[in-house]
C-alpha atoms as a PDB file:
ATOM      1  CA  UNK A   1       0.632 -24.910   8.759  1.00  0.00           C
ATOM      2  CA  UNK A   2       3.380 -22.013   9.638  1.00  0.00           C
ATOM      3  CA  UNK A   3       3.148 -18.366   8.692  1.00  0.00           C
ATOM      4  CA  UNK A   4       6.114 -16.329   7.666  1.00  0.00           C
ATOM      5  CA  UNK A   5       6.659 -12.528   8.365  1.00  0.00           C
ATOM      6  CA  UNK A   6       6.196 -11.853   4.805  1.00  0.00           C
ATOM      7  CA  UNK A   7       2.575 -12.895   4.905  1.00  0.00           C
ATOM      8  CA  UNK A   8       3.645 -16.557   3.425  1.00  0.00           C
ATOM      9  CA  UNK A   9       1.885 -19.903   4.244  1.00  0.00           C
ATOM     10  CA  UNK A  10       3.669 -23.191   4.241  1.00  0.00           C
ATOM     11  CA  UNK A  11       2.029 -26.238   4.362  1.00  0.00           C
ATOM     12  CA  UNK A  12       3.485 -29.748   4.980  1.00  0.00           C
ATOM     13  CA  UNK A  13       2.373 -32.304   2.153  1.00  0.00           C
ATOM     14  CA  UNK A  14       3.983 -35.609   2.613  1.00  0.00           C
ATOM     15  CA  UNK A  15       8.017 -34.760   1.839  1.00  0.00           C
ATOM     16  CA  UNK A  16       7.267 -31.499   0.636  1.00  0.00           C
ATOM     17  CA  UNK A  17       6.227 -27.894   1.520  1.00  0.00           C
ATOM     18  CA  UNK A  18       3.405 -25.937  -0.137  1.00  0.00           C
ATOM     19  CA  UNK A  19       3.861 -22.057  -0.526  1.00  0.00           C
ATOM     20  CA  UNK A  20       1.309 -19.339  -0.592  1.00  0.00           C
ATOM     21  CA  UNK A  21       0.468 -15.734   0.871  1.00  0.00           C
ATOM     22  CA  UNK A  22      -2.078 -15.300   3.246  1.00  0.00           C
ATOM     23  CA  UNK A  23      -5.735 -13.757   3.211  1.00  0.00           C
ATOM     24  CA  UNK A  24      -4.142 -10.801   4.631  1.00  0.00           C
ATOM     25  CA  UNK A  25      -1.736 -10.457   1.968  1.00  0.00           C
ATOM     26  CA  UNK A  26      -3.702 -10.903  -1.017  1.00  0.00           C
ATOM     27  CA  UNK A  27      -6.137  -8.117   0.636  1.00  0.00           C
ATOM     28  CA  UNK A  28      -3.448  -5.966   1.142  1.00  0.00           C
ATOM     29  CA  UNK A  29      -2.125  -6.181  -2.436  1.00  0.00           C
ATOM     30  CA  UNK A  30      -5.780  -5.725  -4.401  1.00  0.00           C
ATOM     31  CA  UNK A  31      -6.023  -7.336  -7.627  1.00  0.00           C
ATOM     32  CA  UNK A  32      -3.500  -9.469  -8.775  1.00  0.00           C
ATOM     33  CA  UNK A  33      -2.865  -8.513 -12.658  1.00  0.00           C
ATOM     34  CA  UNK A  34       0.330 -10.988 -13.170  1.00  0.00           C
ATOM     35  CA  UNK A  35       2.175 -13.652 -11.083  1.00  0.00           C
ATOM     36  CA  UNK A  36       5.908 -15.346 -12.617  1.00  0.00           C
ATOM     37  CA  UNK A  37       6.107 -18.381 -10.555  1.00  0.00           C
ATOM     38  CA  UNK A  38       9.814 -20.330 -10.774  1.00  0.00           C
ATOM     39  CA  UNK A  39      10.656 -23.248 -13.236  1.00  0.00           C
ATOM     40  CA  UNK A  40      10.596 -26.784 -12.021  1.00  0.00           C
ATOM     41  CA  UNK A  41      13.631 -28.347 -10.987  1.00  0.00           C
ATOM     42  CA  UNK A  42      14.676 -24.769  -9.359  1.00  0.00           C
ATOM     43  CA  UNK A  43      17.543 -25.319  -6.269  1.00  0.00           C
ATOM     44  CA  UNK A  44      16.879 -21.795  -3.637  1.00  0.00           C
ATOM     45  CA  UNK A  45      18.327 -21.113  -1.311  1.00  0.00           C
ATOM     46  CA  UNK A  46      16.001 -19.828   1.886  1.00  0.00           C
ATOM     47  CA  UNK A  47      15.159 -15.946   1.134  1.00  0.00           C
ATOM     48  CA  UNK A  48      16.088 -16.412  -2.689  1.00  0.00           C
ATOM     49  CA  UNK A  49      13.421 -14.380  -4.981  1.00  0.00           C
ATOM     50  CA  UNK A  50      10.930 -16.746  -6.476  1.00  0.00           C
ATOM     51  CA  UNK A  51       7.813 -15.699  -7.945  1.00  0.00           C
ATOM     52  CA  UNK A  52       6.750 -12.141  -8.673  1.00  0.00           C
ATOM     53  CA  UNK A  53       3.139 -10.811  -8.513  1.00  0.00           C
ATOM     54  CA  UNK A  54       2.490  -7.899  -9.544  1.00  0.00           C
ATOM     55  CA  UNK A  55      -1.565  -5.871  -8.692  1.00  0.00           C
ATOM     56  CA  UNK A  56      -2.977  -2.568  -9.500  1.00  0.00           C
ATOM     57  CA  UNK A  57      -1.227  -1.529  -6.201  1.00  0.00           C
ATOM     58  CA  UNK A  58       2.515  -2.949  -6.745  1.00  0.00           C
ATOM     59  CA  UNK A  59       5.124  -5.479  -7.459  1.00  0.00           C
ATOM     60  CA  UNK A  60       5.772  -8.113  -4.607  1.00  0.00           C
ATOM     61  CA  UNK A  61       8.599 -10.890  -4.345  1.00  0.00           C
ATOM     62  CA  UNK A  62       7.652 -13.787  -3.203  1.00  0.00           C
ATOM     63  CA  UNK A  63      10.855 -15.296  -1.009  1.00  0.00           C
ATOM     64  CA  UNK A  64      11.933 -18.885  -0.901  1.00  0.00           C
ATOM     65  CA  UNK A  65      11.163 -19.854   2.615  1.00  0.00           C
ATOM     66  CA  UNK A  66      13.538 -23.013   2.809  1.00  0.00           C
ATOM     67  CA  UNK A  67      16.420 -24.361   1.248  1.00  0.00           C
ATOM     68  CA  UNK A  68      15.530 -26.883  -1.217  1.00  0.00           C
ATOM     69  CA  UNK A  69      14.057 -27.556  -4.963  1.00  0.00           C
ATOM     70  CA  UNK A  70      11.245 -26.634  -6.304  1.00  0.00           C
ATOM     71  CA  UNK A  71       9.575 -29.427  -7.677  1.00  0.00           C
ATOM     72  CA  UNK A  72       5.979 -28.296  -8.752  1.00  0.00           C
ATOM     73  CA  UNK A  73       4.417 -25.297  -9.685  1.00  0.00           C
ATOM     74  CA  UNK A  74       0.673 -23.810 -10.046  1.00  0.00           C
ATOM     75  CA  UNK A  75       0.855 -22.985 -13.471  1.00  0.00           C
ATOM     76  CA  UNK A  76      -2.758 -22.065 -14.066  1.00  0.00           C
ATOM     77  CA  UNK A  77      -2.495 -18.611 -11.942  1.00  0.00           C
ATOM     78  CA  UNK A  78      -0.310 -17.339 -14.847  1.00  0.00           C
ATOM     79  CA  UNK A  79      -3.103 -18.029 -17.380  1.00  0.00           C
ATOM     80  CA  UNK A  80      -5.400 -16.708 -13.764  1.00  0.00           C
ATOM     81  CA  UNK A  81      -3.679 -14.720 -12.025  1.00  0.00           C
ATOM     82  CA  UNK A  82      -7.605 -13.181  -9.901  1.00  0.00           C
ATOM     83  CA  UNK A  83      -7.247 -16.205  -8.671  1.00  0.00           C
ATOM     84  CA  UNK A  84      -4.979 -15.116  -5.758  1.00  0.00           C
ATOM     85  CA  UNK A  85      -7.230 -12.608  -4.848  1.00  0.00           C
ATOM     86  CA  UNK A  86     -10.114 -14.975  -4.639  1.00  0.00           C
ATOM     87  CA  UNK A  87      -8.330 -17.889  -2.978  1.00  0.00           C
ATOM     88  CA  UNK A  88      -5.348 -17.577  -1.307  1.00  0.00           C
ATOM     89  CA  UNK A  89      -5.146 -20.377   1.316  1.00  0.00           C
ATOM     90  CA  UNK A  90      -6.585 -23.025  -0.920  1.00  0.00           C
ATOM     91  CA  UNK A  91      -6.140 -22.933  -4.894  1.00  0.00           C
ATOM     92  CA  UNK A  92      -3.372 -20.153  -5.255  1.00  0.00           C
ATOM     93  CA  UNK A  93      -0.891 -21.682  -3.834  1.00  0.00           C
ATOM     94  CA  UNK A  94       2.748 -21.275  -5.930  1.00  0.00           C
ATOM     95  CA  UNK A  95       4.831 -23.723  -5.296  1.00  0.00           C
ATOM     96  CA  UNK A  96       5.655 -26.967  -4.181  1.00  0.00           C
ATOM     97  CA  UNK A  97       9.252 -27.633  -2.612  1.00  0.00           C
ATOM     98  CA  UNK A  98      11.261 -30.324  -1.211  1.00  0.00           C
ATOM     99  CA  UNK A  99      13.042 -28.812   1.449  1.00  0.00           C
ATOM    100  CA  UNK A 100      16.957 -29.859   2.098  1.00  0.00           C
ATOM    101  CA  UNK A 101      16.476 -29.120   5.688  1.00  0.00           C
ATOM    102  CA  UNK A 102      12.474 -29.359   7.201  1.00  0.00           C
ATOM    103  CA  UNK A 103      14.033 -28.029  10.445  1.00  0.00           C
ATOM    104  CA  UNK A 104      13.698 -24.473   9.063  1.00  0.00           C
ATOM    105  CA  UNK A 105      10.136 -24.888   8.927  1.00  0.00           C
ATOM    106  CA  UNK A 106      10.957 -24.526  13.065  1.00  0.00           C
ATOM    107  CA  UNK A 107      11.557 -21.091  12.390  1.00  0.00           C
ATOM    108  CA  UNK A 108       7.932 -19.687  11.166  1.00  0.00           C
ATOM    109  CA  UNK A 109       4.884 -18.866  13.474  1.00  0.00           C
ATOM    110  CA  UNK A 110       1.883 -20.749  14.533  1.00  0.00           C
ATOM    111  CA  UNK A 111      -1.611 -19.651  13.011  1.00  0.00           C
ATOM    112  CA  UNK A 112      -2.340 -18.098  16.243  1.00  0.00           C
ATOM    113  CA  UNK A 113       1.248 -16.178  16.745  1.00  0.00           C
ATOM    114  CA  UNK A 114       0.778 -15.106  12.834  1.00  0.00           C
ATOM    115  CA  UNK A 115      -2.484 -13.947  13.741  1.00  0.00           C
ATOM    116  CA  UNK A 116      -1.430 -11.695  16.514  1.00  0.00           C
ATOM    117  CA  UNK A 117       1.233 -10.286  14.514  1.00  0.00           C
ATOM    118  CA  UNK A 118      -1.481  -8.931  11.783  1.00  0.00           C
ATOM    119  CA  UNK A 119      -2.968  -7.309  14.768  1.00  0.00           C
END
């Protein structure tokens, strides 16, 4: 698993990359009243906008963190959108995407150098 600096997880799953926000993120952004996740069959580019949540605190943008297309999506957290707030490393993930080059995934931290960074 690698950790962006936006508070992103990205898991490897066979061909493709799972992407979520971290305990530390969902804390930070309370309760989640409203996530928008991208439509299937989606090309981004890496740092494209993808899914918007929005909590009693504020509106965050989640950011594509590869090139590629997205080729699932967690529909239920629109219908549940708590659900980020209650698990964010396992259930409430967003997206599923088959990156066009996995050698970005070089550029993301380590659990332990995310970690640090949160301090």
């Amino acid at each position: 698993m690698k950790f962006t600096e936006e508070h992103e997880w990205l898991r490897p799953e066979d061909d493709l990359i799972v992407v979520g926000i971290t305990e530390h993120a969902a804390e930070q952004l309370g309760d989640i009243v409203f996530v928008e996740l991208p439509e299937v069959g989606t090309e981004v580019s890496k740092d494209d906008e993808c899914v918007v949540i929005e909590s009693v605190k504020a509106a965050s943008d989640i950011l594509a963190p590869l090139d590629g297309e997205i080729v699932e999506v967690n529909d239920p957290l629109v219908d549940d959108p708590g659900k980020v707030g209650e698990d964010p490393m396992g259930e409430a993930w967003f997206f599923k995407i088959k990156p066009s080059d996995p050698s970005q995934m070089d550029d993301y931290m380590s659990e332990a150098e995310y970690n640090k960074m949160i301090g």
